[in-house]
Protein backbone atom coordinates (compact mmCIF):
# COMPACT_ATOMS: atom_id res chain seq x y z
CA UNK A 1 -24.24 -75.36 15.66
CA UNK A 2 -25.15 -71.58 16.16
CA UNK A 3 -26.29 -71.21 12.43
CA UNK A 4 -27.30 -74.26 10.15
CA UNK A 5 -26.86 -74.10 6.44
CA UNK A 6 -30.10 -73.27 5.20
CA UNK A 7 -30.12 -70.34 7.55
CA UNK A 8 -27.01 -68.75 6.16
CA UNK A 9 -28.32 -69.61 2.70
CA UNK A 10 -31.41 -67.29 3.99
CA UNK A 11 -29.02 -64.89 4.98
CA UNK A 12 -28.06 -64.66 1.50
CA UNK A 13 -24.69 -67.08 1.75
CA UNK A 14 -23.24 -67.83 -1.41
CA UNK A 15 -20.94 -70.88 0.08
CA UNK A 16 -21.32 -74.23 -0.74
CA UNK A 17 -21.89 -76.97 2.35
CA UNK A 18 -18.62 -78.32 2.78
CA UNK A 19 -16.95 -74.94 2.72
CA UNK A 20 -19.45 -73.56 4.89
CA UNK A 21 -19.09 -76.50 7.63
CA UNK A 22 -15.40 -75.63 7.94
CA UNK A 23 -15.90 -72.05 8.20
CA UNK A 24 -18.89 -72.25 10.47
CA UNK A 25 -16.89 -74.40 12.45
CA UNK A 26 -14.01 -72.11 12.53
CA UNK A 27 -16.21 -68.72 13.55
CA UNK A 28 -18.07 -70.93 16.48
CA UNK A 29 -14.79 -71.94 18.12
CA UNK A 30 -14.18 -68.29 18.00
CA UNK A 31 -17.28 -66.95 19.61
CA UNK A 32 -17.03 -69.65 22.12
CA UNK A 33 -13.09 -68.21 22.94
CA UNK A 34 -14.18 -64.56 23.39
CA UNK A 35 -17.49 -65.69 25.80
CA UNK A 36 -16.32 -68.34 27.66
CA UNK A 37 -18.11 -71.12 26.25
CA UNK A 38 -21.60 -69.35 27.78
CA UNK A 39 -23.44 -70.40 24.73
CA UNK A 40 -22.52 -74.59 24.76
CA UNK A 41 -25.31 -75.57 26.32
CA UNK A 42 -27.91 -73.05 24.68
CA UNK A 43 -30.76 -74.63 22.27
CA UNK A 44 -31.90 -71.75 20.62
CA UNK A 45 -29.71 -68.72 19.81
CA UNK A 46 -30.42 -64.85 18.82
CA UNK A 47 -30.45 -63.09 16.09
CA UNK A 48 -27.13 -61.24 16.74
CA UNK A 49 -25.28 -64.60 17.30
CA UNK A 50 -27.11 -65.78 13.81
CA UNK A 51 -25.84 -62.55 12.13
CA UNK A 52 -22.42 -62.61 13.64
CA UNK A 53 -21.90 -65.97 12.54
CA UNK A 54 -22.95 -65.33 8.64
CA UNK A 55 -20.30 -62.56 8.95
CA UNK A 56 -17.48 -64.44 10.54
CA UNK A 57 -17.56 -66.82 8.00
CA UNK A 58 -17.89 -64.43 5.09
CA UNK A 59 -14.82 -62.78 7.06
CA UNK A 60 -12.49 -66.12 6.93
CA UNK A 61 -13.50 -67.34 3.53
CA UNK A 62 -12.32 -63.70 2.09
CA UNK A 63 -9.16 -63.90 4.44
CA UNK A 64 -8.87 -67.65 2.78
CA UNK A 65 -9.36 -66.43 -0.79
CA UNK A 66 -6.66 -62.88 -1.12
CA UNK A 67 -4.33 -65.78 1.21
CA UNK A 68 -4.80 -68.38 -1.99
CA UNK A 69 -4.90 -65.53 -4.66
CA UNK A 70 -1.04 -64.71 -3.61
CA UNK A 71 0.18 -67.66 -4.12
CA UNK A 72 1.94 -69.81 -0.46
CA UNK A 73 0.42 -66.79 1.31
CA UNK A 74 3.68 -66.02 2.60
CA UNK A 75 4.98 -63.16 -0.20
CA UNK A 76 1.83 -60.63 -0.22
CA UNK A 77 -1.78 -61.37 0.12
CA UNK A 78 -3.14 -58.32 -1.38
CA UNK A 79 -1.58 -55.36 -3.11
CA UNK A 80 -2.80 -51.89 -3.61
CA UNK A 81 -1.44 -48.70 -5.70
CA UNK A 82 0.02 -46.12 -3.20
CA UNK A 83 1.65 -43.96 -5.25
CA UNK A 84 1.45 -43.22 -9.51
CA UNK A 85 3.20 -40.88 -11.19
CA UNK A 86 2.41 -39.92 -15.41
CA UNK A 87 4.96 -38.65 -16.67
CA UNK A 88 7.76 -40.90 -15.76
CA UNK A 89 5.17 -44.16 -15.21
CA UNK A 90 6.21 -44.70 -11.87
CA UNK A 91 4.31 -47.21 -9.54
CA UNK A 92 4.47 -47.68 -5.89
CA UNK A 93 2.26 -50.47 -3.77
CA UNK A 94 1.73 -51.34 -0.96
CA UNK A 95 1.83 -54.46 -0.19
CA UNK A 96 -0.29 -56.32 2.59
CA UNK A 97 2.26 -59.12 3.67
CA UNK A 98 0.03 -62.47 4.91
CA UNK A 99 0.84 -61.47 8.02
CA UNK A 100 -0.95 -58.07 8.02
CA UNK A 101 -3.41 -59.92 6.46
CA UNK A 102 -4.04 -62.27 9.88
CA UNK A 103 -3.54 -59.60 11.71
CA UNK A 104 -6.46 -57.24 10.32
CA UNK A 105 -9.05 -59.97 9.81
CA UNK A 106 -8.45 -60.82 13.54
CA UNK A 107 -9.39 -57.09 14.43
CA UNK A 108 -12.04 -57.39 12.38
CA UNK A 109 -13.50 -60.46 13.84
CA UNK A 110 -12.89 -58.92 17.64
CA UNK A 111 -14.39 -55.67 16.58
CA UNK A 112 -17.58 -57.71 14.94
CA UNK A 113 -17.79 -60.00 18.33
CA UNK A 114 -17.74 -56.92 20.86
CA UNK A 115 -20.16 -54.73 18.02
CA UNK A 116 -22.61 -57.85 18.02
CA UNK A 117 -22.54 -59.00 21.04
CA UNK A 118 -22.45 -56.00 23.56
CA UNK A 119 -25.53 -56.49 25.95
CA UNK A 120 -26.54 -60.13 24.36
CA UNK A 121 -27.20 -62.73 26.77
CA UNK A 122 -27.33 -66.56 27.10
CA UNK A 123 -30.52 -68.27 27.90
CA UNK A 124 -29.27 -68.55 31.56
CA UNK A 125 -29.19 -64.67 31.72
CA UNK A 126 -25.16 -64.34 31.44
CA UNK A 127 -24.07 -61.73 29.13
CA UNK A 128 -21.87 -63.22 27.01
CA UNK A 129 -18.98 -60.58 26.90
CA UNK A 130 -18.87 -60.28 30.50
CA UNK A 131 -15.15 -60.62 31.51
CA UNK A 132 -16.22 -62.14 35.02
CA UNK A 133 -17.13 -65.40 36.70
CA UNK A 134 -20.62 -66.39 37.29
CA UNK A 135 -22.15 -68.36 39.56
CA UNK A 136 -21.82 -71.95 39.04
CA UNK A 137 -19.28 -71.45 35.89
């Protein structure tokens, strides 16, 4: 576990435990896909692993929450005005279909891995973004 519950409570997390365990569970598979599992046999962890966690989860339970406010998820997760015009009360939206929705919150999640984690190494010395094989991996 990269980041415990009373840590992300410290943090300032607003999620209750059992939401939190699925969520936290959810982010560290995902930092363990994008660096190759360098951190599985760490005991202690840095700060930037710490943070990134806190936001992955905050990331997933507000993909979870405009995926639940629209209903299946499968009409439109979120919908914004595009267009308005006064005089004839016209409306346009745009509409973020739950696929657009996946889509962006994965970008956002890579984006937050690479921003985080450029330069951050394991406690054997292995960066953890490096694209490579190490020694004895």
């Amino acid at each position: 576990m990269y980041l415990t519950y009373e840590e992300y409570q410290a943090m300032g997390g607003t999620l209750d435990v059992t939401a939190f365990g699925d969520l936290e569970f959810e982010a560290e598979a995902l930092i363990n896909w994008y660096t190759f599992n360098r951190l599985k046999k760490d005991t202690t962890f840095p700060d930037e692993i710490k943070r990134l966690m806190k936001y992955l989860i905050n990331l997933a339970d507000s993909k979870n929450e405009l995926l639940n406010a629209s209903g299946s998820g499968s009409e439109s997760a979120n919908k914004t005005i595009a267009s308005q015009s006064n005089d004839g009360v016209s409306v346009s939206y745009n509409i973020l279909s739950a696929k657009d929705l996946m889509d962006a919150s994965t970008k956002d999640a890579e984006n937050a891995i690479k921003q985080y984690l450029q330069g951050v190494t394991n406690e054997a010395g292995q960066l953890l973004l490096y694209r490579g094989v190490y020694p004895n991996e």
